[in-house]
C-alpha atoms as a PDB file:
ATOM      1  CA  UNK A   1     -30.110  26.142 127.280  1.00  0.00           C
ATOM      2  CA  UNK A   2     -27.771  28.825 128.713  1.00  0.00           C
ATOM      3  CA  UNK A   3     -24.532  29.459 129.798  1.00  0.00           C
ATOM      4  CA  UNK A   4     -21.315  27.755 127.735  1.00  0.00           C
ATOM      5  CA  UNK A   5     -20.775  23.751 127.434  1.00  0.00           C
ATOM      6  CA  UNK A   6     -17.266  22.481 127.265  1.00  0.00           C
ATOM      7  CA  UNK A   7     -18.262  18.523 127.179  1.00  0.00           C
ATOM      8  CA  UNK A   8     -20.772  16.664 125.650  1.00  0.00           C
ATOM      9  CA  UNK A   9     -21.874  12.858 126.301  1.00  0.00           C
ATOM     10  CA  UNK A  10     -22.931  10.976 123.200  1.00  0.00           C
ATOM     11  CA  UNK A  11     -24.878   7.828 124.598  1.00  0.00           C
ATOM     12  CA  UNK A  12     -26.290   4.473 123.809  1.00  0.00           C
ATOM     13  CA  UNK A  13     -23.524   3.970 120.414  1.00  0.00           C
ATOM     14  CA  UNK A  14     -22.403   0.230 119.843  1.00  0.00           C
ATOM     15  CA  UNK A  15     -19.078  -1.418 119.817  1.00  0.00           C
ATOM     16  CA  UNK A  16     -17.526  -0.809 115.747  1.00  0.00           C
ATOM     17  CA  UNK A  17     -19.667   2.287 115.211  1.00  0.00           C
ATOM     18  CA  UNK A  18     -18.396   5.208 113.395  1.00  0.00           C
ATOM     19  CA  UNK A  19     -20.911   8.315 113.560  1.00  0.00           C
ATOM     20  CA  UNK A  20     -20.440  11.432 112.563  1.00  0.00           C
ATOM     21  CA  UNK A  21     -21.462  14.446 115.166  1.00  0.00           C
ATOM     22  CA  UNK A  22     -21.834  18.149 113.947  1.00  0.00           C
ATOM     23  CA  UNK A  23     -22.055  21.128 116.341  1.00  0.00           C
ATOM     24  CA  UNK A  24     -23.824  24.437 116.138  1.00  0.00           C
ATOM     25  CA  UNK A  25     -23.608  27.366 118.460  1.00  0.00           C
ATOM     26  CA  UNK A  26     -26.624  29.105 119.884  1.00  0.00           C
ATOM     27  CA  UNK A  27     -27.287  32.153 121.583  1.00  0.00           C
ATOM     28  CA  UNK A  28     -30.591  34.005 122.534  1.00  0.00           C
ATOM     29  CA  UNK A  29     -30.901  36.058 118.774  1.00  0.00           C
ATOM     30  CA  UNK A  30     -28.942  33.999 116.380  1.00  0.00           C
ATOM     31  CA  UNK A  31     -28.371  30.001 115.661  1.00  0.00           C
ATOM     32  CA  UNK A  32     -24.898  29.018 113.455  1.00  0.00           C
ATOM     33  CA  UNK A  33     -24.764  26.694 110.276  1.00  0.00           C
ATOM     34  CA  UNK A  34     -23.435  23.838 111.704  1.00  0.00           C
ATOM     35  CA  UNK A  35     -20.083  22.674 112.315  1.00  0.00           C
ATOM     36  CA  UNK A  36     -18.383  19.922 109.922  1.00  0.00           C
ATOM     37  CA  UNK A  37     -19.075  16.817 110.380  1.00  0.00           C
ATOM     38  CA  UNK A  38     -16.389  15.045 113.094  1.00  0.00           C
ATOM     39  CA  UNK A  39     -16.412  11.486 113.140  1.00  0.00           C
ATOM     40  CA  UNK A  40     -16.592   9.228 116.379  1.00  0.00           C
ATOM     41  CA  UNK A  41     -15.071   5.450 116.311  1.00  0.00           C
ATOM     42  CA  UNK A  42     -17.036   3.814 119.069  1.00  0.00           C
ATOM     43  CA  UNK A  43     -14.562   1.003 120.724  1.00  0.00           C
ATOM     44  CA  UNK A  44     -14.337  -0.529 123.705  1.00  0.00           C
ATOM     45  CA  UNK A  45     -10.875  -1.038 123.165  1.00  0.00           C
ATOM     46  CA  UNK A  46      -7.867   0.585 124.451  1.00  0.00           C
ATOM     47  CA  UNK A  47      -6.153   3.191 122.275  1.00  0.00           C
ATOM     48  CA  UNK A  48      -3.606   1.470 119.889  1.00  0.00           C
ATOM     49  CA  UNK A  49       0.409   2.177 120.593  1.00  0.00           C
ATOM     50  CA  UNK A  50       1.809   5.559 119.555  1.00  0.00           C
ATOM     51  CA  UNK A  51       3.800   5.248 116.561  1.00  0.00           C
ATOM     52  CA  UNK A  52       7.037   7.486 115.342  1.00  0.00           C
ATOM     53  CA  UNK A  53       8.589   8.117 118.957  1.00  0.00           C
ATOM     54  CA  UNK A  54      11.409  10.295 117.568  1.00  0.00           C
ATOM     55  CA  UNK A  55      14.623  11.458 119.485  1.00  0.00           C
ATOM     56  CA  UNK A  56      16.736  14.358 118.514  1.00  0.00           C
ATOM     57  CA  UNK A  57      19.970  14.456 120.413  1.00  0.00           C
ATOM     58  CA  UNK A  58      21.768  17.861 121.511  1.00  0.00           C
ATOM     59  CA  UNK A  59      23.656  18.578 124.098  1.00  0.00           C
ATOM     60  CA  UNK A  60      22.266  17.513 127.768  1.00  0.00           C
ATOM     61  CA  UNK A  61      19.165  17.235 126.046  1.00  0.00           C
ATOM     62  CA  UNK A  62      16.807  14.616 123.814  1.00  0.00           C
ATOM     63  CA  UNK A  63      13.899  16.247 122.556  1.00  0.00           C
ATOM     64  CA  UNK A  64      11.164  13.707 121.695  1.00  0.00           C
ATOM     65  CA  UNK A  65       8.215  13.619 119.765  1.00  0.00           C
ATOM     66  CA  UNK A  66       5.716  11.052 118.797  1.00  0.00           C
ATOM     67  CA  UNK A  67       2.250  10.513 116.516  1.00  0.00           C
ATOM     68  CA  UNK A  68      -1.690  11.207 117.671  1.00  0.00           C
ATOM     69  CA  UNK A  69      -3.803   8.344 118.473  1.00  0.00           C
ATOM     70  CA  UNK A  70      -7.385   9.874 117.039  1.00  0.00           C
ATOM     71  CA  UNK A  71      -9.691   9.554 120.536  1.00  0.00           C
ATOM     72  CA  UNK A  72      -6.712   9.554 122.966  1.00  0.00           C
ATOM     73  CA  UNK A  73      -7.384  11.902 126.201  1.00  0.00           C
ATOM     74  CA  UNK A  74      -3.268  11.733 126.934  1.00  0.00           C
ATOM     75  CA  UNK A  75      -0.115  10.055 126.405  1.00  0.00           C
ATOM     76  CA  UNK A  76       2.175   9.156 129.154  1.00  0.00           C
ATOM     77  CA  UNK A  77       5.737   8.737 128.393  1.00  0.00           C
ATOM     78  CA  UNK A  78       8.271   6.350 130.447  1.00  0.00           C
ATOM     79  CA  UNK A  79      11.819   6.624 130.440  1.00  0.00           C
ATOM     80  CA  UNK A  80      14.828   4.047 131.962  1.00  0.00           C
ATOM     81  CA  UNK A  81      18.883   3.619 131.916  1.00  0.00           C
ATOM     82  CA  UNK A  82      19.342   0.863 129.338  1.00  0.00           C
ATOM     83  CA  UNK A  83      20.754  -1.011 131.979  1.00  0.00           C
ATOM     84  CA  UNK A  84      16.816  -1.440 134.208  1.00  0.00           C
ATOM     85  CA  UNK A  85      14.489  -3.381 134.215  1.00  0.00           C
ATOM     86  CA  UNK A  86      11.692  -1.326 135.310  1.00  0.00           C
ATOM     87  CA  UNK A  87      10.481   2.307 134.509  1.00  0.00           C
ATOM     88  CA  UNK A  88       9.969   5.571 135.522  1.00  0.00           C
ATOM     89  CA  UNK A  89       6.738   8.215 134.115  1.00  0.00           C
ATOM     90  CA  UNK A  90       8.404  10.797 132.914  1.00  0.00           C
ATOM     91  CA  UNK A  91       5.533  12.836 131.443  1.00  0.00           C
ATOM     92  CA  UNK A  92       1.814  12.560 131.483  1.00  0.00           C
ATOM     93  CA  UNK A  93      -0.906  15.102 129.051  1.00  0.00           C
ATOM     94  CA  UNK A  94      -2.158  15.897 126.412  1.00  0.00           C
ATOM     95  CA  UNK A  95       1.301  17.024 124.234  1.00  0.00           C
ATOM     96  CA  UNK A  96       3.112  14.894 121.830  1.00  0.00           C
ATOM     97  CA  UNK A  97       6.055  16.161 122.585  1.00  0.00           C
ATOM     98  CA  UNK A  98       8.441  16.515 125.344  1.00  0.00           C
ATOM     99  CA  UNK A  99      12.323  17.707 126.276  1.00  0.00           C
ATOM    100  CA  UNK A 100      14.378  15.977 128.683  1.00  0.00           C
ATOM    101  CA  UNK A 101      17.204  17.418 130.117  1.00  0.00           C
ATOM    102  CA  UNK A 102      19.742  15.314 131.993  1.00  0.00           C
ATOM    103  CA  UNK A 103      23.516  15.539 132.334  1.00  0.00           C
ATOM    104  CA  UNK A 104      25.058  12.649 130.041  1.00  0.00           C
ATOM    105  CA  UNK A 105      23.085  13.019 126.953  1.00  0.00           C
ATOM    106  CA  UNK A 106      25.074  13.562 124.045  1.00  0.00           C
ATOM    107  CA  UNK A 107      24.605  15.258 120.607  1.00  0.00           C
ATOM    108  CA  UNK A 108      24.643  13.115 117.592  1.00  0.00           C
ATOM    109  CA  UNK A 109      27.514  11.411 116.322  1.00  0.00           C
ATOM    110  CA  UNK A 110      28.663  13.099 112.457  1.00  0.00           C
ATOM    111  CA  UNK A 111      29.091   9.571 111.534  1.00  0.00           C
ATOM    112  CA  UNK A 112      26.238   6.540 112.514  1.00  0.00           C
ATOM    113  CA  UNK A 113      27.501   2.929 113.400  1.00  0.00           C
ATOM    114  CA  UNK A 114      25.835  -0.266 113.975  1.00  0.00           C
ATOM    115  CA  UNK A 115      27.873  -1.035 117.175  1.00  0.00           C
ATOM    116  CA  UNK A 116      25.758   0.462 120.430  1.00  0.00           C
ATOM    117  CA  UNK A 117      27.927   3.305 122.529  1.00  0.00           C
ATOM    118  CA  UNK A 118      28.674   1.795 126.010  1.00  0.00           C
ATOM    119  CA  UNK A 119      29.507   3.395 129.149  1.00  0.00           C
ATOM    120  CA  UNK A 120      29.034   5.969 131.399  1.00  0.00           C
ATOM    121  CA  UNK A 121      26.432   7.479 132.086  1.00  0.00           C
ATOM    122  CA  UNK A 122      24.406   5.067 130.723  1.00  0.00           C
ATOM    123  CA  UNK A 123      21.966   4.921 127.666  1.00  0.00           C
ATOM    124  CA  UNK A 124      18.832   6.311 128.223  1.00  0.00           C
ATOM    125  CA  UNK A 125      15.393   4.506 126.741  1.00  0.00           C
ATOM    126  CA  UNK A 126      12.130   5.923 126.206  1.00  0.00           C
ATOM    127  CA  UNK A 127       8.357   4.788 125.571  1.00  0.00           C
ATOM    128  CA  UNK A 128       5.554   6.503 124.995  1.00  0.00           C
ATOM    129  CA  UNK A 129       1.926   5.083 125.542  1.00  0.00           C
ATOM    130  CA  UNK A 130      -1.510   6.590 125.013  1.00  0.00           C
ATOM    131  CA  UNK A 131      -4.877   6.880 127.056  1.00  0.00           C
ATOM    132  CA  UNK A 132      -8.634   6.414 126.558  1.00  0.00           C
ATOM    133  CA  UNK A 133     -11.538   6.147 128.590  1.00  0.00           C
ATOM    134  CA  UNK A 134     -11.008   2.079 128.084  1.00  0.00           C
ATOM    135  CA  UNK A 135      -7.114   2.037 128.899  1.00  0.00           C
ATOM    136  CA  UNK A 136      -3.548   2.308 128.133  1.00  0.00           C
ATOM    137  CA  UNK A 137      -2.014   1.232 125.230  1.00  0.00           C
ATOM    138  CA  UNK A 138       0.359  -1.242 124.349  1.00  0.00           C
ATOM    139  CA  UNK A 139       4.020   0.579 124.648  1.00  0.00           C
ATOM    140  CA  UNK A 140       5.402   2.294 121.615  1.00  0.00           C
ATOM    141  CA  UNK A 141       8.623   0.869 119.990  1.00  0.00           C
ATOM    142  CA  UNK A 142      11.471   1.654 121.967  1.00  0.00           C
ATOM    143  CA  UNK A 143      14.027   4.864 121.279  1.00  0.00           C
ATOM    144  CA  UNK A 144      17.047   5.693 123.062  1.00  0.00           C
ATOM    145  CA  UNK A 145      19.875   8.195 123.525  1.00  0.00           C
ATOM    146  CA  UNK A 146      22.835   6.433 121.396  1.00  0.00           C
ATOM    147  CA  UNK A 147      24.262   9.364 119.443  1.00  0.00           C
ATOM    148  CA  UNK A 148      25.875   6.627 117.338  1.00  0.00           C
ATOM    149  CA  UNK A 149      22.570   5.193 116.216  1.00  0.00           C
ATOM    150  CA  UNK A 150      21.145   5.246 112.919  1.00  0.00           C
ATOM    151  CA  UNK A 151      17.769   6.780 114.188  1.00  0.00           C
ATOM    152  CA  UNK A 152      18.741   9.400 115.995  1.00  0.00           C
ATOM    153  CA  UNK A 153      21.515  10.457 113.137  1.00  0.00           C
ATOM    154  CA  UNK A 154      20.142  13.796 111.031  1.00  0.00           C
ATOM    155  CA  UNK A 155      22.446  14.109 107.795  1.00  0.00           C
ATOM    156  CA  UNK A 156      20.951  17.417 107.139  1.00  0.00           C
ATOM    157  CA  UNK A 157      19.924  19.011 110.866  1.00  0.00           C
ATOM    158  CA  UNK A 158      16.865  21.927 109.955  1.00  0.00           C
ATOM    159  CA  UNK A 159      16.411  20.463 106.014  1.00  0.00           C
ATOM    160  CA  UNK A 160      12.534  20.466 105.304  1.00  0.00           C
ATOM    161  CA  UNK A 161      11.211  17.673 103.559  1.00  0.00           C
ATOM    162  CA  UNK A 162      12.906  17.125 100.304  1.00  0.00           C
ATOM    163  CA  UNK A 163      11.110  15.074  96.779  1.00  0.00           C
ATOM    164  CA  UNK A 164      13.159  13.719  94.824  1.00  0.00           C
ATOM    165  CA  UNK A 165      11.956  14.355  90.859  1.00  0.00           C
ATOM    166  CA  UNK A 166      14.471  12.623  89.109  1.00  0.00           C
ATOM    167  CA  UNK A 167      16.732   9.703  89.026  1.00  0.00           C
ATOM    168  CA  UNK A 168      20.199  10.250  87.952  1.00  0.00           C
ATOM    169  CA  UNK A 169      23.578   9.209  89.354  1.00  0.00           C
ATOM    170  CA  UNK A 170      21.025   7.904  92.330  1.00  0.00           C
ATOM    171  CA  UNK A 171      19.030  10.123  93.726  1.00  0.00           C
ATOM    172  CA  UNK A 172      20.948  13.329  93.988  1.00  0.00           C
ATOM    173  CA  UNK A 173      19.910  16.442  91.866  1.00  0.00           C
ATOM    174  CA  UNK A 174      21.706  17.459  88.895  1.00  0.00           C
ATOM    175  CA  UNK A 175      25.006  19.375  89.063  1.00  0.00           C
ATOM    176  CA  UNK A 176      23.591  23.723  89.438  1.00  0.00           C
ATOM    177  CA  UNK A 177      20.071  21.858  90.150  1.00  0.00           C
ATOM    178  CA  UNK A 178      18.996  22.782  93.688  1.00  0.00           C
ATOM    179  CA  UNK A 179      16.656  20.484  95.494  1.00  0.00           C
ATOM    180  CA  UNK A 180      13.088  20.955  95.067  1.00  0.00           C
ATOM    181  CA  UNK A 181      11.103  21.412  98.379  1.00  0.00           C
ATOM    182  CA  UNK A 182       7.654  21.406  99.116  1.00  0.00           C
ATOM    183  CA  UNK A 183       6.029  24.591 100.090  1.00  0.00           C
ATOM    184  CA  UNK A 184       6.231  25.680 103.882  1.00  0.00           C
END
């Protein structure tokens, strides 16, 4: 065999298998040690829904982000005004992420409520789905553009992920403790 191959058809696998494929590369002198093993879940299912479809909020802007679905070949992600019924793709590949700029998005609020903003210009909603060879999935859960709700609030905007060692007067460190981080 010569030349490069970008794709490779594994054949004749039943419904519920997992199998493990490894690769090695070849060329005219030399053979490699082979790859790790990758494992394949054989389904004749559609993918399942994307979960964590996250929006941060700035200015004329919602950037949004969701999870990988293992054997997915794309995502597509829909957008509406709160007040449609139907949809509109907004995006369609292989990223997990995606920016949308539109007049009318707002930064987050500095304070979260429980009570939906209404007006003008309306809410915006967003789901995201994902794409196999068998399908589309079911849609994500729903996000949205409320600067006043509690998902799309950030306390601490930029703050990696913090642990929490020790318990006292809640959960905050002691007084001249600084929080402990995990490495970067």
């Amino acid at each position: 065999l010569t030349g490069t191959i970008d794709q490779l058809s594994v054949t004749d696998l039943q419904d519920g298998e997992k199998v493990h494929v490894r690769v090695t590369a070849l060329n005219d002198e030399h053979a490699s040690e082979p790859g790790p093993g990758y494992p394949l879940y054989v389904s004749k299912e559609a993918p399942a829904a994307p979960d964590g479809l996250r929006v941060a909020l700035s200015e004329g802007a919602a950037a949004l982000s969701w999870g990988e679905i293992l054997g997915a070949s794309g995502y597509r992600l829909y957008v509406r005004h709160r007040s449609e019924k139907g949809a509109t793709l907004l995006y369609q590949g292989t990223e997990r992420s995606y920016l949308d700029r539109r007049a009318g998005i707002r930064g987050p609020a500095s304070v979260p409520s429980s009570t939906p903003v209404v007006g003008e210009p309306p809410l915006v909603e967003y789901w995201v789905t994902a794409l196999n060879g068998n399908g589309e999935s079911p849609r994500s859960r729903v996000a949205d553009t409320d600067p006043a709700s509690w998902r799309n609030w950030d306390p601490t905007p930029g703050e990696r992920f913090r642990r929490v060692t020790r318990f006292e007067q809640g959960s905050q460190p002691s007084p001249g403790e600084e929080p402990r981080y995990y490495p970067d």
